[in-house]
Protein backbone atom coordinates (compact mmCIF):
# COMPACT_ATOMS: atom_id res chain seq x y z
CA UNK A 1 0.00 0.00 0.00
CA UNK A 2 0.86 3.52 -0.45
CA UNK A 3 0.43 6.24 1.81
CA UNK A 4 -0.92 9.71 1.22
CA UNK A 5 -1.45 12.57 3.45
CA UNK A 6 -4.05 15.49 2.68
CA UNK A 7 -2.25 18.82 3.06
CA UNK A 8 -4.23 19.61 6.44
CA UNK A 9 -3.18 15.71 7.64
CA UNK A 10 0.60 16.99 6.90
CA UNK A 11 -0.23 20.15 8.58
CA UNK A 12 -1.24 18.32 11.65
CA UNK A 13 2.15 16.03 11.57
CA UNK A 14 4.00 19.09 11.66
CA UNK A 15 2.31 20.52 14.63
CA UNK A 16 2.60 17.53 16.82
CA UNK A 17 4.89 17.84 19.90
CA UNK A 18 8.05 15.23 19.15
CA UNK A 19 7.11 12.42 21.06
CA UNK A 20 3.85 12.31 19.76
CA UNK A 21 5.42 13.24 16.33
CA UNK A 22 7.20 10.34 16.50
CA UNK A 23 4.01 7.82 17.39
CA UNK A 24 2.36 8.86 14.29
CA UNK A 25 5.00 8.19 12.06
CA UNK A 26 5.29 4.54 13.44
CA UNK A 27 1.46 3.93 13.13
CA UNK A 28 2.03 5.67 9.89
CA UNK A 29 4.18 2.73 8.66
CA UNK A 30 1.54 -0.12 10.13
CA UNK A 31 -0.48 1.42 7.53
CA UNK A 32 1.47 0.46 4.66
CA UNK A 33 0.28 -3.51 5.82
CA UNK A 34 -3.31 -2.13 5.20
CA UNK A 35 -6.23 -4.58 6.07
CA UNK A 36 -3.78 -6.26 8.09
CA UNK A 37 -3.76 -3.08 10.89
CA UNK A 38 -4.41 -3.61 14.04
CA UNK A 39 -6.88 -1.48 15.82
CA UNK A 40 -7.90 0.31 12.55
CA UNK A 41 -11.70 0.91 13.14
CA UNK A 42 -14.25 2.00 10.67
CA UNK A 43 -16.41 4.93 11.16
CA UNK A 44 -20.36 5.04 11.41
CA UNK A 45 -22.88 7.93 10.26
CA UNK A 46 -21.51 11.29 7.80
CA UNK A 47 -17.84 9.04 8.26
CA UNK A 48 -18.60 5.52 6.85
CA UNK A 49 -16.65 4.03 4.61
CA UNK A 50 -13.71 5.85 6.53
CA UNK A 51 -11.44 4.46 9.29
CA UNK A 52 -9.63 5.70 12.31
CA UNK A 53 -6.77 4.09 14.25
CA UNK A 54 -5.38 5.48 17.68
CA UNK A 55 -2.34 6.25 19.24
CA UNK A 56 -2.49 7.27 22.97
CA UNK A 57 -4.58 9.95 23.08
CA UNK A 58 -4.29 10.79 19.11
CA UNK A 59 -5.86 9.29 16.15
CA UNK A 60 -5.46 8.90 12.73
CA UNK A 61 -8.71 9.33 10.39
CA UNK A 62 -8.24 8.19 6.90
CA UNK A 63 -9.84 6.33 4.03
CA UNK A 64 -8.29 3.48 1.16
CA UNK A 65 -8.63 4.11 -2.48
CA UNK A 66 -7.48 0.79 -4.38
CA UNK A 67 -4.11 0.39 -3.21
CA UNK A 68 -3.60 3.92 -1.36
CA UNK A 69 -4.02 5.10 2.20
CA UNK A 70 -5.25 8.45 2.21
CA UNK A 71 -4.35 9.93 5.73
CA UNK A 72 -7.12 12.73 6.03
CA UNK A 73 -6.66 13.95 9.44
CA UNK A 74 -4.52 13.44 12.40
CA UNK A 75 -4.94 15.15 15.98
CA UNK A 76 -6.20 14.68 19.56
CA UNK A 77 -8.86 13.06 20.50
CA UNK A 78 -10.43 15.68 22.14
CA UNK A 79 -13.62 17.47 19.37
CA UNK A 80 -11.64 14.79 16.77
CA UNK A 81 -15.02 14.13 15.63
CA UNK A 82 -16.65 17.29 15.96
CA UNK A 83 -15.54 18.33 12.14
């Protein structure tokens, strides 16, 4: 699989704090195994057919295209959902 970040999901890499920084990046690189991620969870209601997976208190929202994992947004959990 190939990974793809939206310019706001890159935006949001580059504002994490380091250690977090660095979290992302690793769950970034399970996603390249895509179905085979654990704790990947699809979303219900205005977000179906999109997933999220978690990282402490972060998560990762994205979607697959054929053979690409489009990262869409990343932050904290905290109003994630709110839009």
């Amino acid at each position: 699989m190939e990974i793809t970040l939206t310019p706001e999901a890159a935006a949001d890499l580059e504002a994490l704090a380091e250690p977090i920084h660095g979290r992302v990046l690793r769950v970034l690189e399970r996603l390249v195994h895509w179905p085979d991620v654990s704790g990947a969870k699809p979303l219900r209601g205005s977000l179906a057919g999109h997933f999220r997976v978690r990282t402490g208190d972060y998560r990762l929202q994205f979607r697959v295209e054929g053979r690409t994992v489009i990262v869409e947004r990343i932050g904290h959990r905290d109003g994630f959902y709110d839009g």
